[in-house]
Protein backbone atom coordinates (compact mmCIF):
# COMPACT_ATOMS: atom_id res chain seq x y z
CA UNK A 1 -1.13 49.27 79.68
CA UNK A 2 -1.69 46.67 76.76
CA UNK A 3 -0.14 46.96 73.55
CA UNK A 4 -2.18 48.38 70.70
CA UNK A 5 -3.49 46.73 68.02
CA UNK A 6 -1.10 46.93 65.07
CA UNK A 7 -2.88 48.47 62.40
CA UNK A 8 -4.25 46.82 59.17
CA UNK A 9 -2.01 49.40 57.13
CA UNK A 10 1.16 47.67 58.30
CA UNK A 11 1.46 44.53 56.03
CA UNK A 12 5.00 43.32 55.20
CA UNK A 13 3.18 41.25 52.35
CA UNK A 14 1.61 43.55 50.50
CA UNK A 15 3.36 44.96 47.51
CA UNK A 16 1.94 48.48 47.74
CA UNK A 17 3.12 48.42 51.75
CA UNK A 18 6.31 47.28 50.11
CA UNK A 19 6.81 49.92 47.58
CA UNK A 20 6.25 52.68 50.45
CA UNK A 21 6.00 52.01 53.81
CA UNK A 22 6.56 54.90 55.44
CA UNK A 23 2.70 55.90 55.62
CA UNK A 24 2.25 52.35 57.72
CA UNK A 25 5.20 53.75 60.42
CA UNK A 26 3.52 57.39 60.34
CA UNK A 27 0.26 55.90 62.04
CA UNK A 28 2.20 53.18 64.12
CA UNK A 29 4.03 56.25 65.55
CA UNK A 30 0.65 58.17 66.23
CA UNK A 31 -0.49 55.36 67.92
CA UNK A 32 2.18 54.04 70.59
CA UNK A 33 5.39 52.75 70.93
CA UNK A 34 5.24 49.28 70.80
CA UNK A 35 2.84 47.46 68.91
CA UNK A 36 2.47 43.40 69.10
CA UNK A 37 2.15 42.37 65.39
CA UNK A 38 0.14 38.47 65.65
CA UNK A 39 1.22 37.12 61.65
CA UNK A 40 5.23 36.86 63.25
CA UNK A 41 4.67 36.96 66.84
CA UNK A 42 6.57 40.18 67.53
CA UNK A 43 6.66 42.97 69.20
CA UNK A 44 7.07 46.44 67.05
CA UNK A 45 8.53 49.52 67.88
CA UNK A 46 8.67 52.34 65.91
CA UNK A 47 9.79 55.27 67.47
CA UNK A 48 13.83 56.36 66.99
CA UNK A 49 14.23 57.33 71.25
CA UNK A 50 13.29 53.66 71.81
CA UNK A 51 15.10 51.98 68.70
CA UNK A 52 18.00 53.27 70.24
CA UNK A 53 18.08 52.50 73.41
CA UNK A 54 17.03 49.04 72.75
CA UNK A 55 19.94 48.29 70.73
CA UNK A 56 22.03 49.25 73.82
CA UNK A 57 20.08 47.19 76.21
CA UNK A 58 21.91 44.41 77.51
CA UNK A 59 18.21 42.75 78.36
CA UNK A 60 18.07 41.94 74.28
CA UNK A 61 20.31 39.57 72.44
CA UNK A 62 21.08 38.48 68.85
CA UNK A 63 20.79 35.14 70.34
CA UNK A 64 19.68 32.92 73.64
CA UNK A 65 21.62 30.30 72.85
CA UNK A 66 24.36 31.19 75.33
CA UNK A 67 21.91 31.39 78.26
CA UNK A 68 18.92 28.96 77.14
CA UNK A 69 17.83 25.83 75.56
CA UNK A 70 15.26 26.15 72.76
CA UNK A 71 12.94 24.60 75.54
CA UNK A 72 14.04 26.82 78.15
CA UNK A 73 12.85 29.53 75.98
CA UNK A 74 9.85 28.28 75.05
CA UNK A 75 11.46 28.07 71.31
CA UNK A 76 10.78 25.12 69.04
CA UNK A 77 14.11 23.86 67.79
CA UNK A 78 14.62 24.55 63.97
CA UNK A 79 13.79 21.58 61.58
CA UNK A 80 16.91 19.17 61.02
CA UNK A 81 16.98 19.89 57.13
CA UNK A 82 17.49 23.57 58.19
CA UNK A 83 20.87 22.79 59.97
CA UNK A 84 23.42 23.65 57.58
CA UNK A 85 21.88 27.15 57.17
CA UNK A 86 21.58 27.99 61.21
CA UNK A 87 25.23 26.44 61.75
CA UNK A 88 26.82 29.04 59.62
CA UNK A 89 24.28 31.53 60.26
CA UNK A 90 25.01 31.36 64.59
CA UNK A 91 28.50 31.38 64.49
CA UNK A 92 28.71 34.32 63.19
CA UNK A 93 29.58 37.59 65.46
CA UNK A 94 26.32 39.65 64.54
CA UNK A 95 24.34 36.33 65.90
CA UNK A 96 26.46 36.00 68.57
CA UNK A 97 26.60 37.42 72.13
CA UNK A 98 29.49 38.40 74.71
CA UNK A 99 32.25 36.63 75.17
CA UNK A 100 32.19 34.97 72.08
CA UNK A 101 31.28 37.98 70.16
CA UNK A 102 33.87 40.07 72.23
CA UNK A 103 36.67 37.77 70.94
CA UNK A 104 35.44 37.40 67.53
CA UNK A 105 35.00 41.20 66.90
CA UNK A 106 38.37 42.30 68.61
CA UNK A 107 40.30 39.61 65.99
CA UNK A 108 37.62 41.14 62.90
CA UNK A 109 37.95 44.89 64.04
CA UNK A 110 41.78 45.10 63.06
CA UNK A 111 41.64 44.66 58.99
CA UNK A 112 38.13 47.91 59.23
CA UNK A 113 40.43 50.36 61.63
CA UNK A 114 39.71 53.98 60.26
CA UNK A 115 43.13 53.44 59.20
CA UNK A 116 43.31 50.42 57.25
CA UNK A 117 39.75 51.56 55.41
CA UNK A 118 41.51 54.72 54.31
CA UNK A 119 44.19 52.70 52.32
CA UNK A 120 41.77 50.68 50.61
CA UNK A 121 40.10 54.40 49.48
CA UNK A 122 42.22 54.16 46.02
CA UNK A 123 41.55 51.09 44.89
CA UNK A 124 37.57 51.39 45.78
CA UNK A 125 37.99 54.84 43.65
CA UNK A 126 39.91 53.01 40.91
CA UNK A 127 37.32 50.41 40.30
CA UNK A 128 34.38 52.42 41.11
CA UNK A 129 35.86 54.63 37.77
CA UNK A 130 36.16 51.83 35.54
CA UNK A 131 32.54 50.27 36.21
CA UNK A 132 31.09 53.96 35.62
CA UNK A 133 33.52 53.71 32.70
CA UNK A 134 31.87 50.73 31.21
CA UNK A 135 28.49 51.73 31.74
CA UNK A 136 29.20 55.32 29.62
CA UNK A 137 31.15 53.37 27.07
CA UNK A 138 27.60 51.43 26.76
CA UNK A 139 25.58 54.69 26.89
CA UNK A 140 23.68 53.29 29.76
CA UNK A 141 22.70 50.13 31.40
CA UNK A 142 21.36 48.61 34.71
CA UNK A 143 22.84 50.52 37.92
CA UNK A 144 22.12 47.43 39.87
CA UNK A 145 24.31 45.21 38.00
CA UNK A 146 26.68 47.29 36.12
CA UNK A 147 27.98 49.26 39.36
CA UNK A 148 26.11 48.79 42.42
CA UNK A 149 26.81 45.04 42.77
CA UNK A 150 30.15 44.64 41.57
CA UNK A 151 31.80 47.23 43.97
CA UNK A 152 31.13 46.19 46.92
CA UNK A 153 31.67 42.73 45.94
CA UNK A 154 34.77 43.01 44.66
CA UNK A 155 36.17 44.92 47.41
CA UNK A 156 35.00 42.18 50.63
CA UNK A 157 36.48 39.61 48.21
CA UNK A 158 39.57 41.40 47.75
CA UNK A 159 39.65 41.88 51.17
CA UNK A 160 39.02 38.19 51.92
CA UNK A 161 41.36 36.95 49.46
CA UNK A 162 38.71 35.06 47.69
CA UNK A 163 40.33 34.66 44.15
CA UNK A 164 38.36 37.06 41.23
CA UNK A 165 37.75 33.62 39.16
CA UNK A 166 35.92 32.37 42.16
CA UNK A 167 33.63 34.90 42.48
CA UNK A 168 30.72 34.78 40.21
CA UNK A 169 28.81 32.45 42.88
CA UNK A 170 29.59 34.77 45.43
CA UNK A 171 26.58 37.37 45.43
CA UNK A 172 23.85 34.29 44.07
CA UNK A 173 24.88 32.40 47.73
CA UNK A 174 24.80 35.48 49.89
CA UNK A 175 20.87 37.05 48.03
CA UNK A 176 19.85 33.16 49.00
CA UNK A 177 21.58 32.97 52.56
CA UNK A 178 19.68 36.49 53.18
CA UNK A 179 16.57 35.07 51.97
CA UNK A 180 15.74 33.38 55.39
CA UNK A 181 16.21 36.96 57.38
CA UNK A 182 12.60 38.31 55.87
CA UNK A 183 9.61 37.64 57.85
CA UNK A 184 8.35 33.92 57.84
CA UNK A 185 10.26 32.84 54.91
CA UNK A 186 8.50 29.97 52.71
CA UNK A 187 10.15 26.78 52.37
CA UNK A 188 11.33 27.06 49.30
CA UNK A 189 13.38 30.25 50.55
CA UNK A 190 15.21 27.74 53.24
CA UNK A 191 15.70 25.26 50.63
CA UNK A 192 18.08 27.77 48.70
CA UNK A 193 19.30 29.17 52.18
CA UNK A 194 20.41 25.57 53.04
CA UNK A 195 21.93 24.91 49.76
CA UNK A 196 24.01 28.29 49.34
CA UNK A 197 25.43 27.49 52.92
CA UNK A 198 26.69 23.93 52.42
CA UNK A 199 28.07 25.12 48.73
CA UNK A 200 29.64 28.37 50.32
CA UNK A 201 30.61 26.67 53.46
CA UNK A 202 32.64 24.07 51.42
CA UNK A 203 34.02 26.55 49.30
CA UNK A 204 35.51 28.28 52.63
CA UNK A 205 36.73 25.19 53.72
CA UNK A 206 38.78 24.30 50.56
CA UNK A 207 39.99 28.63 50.90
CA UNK A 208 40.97 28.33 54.47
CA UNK A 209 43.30 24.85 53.54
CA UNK A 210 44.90 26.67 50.70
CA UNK A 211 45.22 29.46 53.12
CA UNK A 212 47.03 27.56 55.88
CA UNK A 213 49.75 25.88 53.24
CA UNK A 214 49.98 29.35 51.04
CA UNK A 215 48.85 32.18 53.33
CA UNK A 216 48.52 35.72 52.11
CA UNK A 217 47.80 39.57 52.56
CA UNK A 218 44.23 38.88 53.37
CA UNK A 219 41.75 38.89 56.41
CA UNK A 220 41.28 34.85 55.88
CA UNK A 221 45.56 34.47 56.25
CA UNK A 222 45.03 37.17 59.21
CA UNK A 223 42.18 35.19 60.89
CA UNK A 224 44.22 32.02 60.63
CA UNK A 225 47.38 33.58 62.03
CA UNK A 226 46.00 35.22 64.97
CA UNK A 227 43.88 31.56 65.99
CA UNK A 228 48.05 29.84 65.49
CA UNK A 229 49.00 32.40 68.04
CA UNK A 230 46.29 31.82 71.02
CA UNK A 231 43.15 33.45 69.60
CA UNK A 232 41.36 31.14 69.27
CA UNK A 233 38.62 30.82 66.14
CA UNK A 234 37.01 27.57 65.07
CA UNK A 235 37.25 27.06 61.52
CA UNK A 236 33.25 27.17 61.84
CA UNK A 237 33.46 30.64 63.43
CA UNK A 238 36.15 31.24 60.75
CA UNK A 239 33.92 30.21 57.64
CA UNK A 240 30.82 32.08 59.22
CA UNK A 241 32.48 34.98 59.69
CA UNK A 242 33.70 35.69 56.40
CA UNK A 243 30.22 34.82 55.10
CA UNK A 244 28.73 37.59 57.97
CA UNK A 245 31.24 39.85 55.79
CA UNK A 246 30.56 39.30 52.22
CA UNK A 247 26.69 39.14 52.99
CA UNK A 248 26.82 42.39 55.20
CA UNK A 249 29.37 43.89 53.62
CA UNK A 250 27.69 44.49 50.42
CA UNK A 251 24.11 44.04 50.70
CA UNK A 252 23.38 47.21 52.44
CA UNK A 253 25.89 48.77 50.18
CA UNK A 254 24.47 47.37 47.00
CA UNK A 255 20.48 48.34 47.96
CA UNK A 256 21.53 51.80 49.60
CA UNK A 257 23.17 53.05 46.28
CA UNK A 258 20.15 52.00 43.75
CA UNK A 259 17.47 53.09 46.56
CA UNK A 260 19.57 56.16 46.58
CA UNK A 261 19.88 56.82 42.75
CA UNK A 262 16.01 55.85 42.70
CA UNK A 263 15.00 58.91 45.10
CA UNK A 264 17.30 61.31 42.92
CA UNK A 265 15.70 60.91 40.03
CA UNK A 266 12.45 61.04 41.91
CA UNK A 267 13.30 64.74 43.37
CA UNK A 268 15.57 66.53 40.25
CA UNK A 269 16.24 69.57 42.39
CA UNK A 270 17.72 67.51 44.77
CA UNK A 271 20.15 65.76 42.03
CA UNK A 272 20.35 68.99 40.30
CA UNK A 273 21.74 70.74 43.28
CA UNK A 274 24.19 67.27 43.93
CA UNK A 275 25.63 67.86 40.45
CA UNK A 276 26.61 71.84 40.78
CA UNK A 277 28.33 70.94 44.28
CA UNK A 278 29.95 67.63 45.19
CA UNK A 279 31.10 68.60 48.42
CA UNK A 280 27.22 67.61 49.11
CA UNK A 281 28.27 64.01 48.45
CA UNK A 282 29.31 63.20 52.21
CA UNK A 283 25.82 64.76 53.99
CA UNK A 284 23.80 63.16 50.67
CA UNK A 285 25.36 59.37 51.78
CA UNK A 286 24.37 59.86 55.12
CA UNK A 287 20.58 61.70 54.08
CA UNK A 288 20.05 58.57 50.98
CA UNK A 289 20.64 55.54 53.61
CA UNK A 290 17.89 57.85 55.89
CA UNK A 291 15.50 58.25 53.14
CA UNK A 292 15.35 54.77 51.82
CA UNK A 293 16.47 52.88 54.79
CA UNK A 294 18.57 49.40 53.18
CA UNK A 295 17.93 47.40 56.31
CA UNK A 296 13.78 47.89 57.52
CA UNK A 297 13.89 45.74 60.56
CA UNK A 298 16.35 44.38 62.87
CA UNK A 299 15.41 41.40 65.54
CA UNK A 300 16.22 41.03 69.11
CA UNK A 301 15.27 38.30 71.72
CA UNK A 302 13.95 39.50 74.96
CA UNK A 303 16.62 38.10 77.81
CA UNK A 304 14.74 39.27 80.68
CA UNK A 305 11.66 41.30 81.26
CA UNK A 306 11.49 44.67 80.14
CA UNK A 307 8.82 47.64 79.85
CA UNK A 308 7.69 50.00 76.78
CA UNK A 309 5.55 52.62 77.73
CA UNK A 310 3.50 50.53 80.45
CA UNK A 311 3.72 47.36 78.45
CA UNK A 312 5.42 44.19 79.86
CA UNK A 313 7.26 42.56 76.91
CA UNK A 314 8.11 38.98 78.48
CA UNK A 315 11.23 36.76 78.17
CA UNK A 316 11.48 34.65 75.10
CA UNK A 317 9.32 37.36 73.60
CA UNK A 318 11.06 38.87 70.19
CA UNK A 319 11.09 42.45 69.28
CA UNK A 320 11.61 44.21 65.65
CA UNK A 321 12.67 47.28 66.13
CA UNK A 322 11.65 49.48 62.97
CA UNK A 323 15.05 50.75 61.35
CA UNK A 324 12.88 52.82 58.90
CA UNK A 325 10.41 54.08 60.91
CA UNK A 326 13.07 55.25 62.75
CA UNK A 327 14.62 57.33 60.34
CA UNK A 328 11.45 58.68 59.74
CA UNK A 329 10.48 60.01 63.29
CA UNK A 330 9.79 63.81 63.27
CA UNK A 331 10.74 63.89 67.15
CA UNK A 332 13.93 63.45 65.54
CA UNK A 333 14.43 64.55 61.85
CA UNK A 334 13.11 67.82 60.44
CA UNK A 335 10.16 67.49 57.88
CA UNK A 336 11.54 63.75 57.77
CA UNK A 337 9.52 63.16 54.69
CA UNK A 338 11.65 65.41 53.01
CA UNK A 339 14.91 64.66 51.33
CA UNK A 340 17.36 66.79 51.83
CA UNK A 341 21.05 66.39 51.03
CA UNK A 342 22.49 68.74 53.02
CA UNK A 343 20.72 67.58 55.93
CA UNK A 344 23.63 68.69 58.59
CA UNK A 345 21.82 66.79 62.01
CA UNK A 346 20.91 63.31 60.52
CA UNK A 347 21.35 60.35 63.53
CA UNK A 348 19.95 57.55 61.28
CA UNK A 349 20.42 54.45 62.56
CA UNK A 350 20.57 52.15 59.57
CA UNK A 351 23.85 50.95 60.68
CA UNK A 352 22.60 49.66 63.80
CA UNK A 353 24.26 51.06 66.98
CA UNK A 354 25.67 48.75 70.26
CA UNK A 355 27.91 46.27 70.46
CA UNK A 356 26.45 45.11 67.14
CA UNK A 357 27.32 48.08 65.01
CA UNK A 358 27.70 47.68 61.68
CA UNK A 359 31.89 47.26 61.49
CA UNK A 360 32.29 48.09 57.94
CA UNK A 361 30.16 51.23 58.19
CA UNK A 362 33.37 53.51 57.54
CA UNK A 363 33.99 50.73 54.53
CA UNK A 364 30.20 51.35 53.21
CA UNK A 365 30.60 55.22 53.51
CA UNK A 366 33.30 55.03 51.27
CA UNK A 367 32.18 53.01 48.53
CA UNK A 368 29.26 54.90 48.39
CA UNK A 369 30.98 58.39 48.22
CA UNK A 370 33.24 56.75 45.60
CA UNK A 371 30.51 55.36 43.20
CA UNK A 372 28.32 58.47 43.38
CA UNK A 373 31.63 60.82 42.53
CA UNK A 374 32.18 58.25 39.35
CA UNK A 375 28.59 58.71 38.43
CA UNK A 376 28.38 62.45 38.71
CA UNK A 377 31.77 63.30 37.53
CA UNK A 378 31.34 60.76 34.29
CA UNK A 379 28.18 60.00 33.73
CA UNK A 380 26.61 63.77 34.93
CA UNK A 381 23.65 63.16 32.34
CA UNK A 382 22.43 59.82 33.61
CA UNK A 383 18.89 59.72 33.68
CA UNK A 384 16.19 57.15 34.32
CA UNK A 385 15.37 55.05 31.53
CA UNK A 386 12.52 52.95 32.81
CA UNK A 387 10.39 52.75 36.10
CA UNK A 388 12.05 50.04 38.36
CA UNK A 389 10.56 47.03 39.94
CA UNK A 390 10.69 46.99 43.76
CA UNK A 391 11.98 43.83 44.90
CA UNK A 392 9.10 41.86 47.17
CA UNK A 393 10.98 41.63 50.41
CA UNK A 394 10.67 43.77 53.08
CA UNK A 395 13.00 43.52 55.62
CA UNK A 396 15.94 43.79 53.14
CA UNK A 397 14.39 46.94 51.07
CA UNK A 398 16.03 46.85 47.02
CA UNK A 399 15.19 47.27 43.33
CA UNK A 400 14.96 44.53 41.19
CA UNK A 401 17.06 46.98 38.70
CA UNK A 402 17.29 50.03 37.91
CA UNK A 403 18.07 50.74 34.28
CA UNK A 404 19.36 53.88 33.20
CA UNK A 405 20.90 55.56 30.07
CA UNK A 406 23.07 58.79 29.17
């Protein structure tokens, strides 16, 4: 069986596909499970059963590298000028595939045990309260920049022991570095990829020395203590990994709680029910990252040969498997349309699942909770103050803002 013709309603580069794409995944759905899409060369798949088995399959990887050549796959190596940015971007462990990934995860996986998240709680709590503060004390103000950004931000730094004076640059490198993960990004995007890399890289660099000399509570001291006693991390892996952090560990974060806030004030019995009963917060995290899905599409290179339905998808072939058509398939989620905050049975998948699930998920959940208590418990009459702009990417799903007032 041959894979059906992606349909014209599925165009990442159209700003009305971009502002709601769900109607595009309701007819890819309808029409098969895999769908070869010609403008990026990949192979779609929409459906949730086959999402998530796929991340499971050992066939796919995050990478070929560690079998193949570029040649060997039939791959054209990446332009020279692009180095800097695919040097810290492939040395990181969600580009990376066993052993290397094994060992880089196992060293990672110690400071975002259930246990070591749960002490961080208070302080995420503590400075979730005083940027709600400072957005009351203002009578209102842009969610995006006022709370959404600066938590998560804060808190990977913190962890990371980057210094608070040295992080202003810190969330302009990592919107730049994530520039290159939307579909066929322009030239101009890897220009500003490759610059935030070398400046951030650099940065790291200088970090990691002062580290070595002056070493500290922090994952960076950690990482370099566990390489001095026989696990071994490059500084490369080193530097990309705590980039993989900061950019993961606050992107999804930052886009989940204003596309979150956005679809409460777009169903008011929803928020109005959220405000009479916080113990919905938990179940209305889990239903808000479902909704609005933060991460729309996640890549994976075909290994060897596998089968959709009757199709052959061939090695070297690349698949994007549809995170938010996922979390929209009714073979999964009740009315899935339909927000619902107390949704009890919700398996969304927006932090991935495999060997490449998302390790700061339990971090995420947390600063979510925490910022939506501040904001109902301090700021309960928060409304909307003007229509937001939707940011133009697809892949990585956002608001350009999203002002509000008391």
């Amino acid at each position: 069986m041959a894979a059906l013709e992606t349909p014209q309603t599925f165009d990442p580069w159209d700003p009305a596909f971009v502002a709601d794409p769900y109607p595009a995944y309701e007819e890819l759905r309808a029409r098969g499970r895999v769908h070869y899409y010609e403008p990026t060369h990949q192979w779609l798949v929409p459906h949730h059963a086959d999402v998530s088995a796929l991340l499971r399959d050992r066939r796919l990887g995050r990478t070929y590298q560690h079998r193949f050549t570029h040649e060997d796959f039939g791959r054209t190596t990446p332009p020279a000028e692009h180095e800097p940015f695919h040097v810290l971007n492939d040395h990181g462990m969600l580009d990376l595939e066993p052993p290397d990934h094994t060992r880089i995860r196992r060293l990672v996986s110690k400071a975002f045990t259930p246990r070591t998240v749960e002490q961080l709680k208070p302080y995420v709590d503590r400075l979730a309260g005083e940027l709600v503060a400072g957005l009351v004390e203002a009578g209102g103000g842009d969610l995006l920049t006022d709370v959404a950004e600066p938590l998560p931000v804060a808190v990977i730094a913190e962890m990371l022991g980057i210094p608070e004076s040295d992080r202003a640059p810190l969330r302009p490198w990592s919107a730049d570095i994530c520039g290159m993960y939307e579909l066929n990004p322009s030239e101009e995007t890897a220009a500003k990829a490759v610059r935030a890399s070398v400046e951030f890289t650099e940065y790291l660099r200088e970090l990691i020395e002062v580290r070595r000399k002056e070493p500290g509570d922090d994952l960076i001291s950690g990482l370099i203590a566990a390489h001095d006693e026989g696990d071994r991390l490059t500084e490369q892996e080193m530097i990309s990994t705590c980039v993989l952090l900061l950019n993961a560990g606050h992107e999804a974060t930052v886009n989940s709680t204003v596309n979150g806030w956005w679809a409460l004030f777009r169903h008011p019995e929803q928020l109005a029910a959220l405000r009479a009963d916080h113990s919905l917060i938990p179940t209305a995290v889990e239903e808000l990252m479902r909704y609005d899905t933060p991460l729309q599409l996640f890549e994976r290179w075909v290994l060897d040969e596998i089968e959709i339905d009757g199709t052959t998808i061939p090695r070297g072939a690349e698949i994007a498997m549809l995170f938010g058509s996922a979390n929209h398939d009714p073979a999964v989620f009740a009315a899935p349309e339909k927000l619902d905050l107390a949704r009890a049975d919700n398996p969304h998948i927006s932090f991935s699942a495999g060997i490449h699930y998302c390790i700061g998920a339990p971090l995420a959940r947390i600063e979510l909770a925490s910022s939506m208590t501040a904001l109902l418990t301090h700021a309960p009459t928060l409304t909307l103050s003007e229509e937001p702009t939707r940011k133009p990417n697809f892949v990585i799903r956002g608001l350009e803002g999203l002002r509000v007032t008391l």
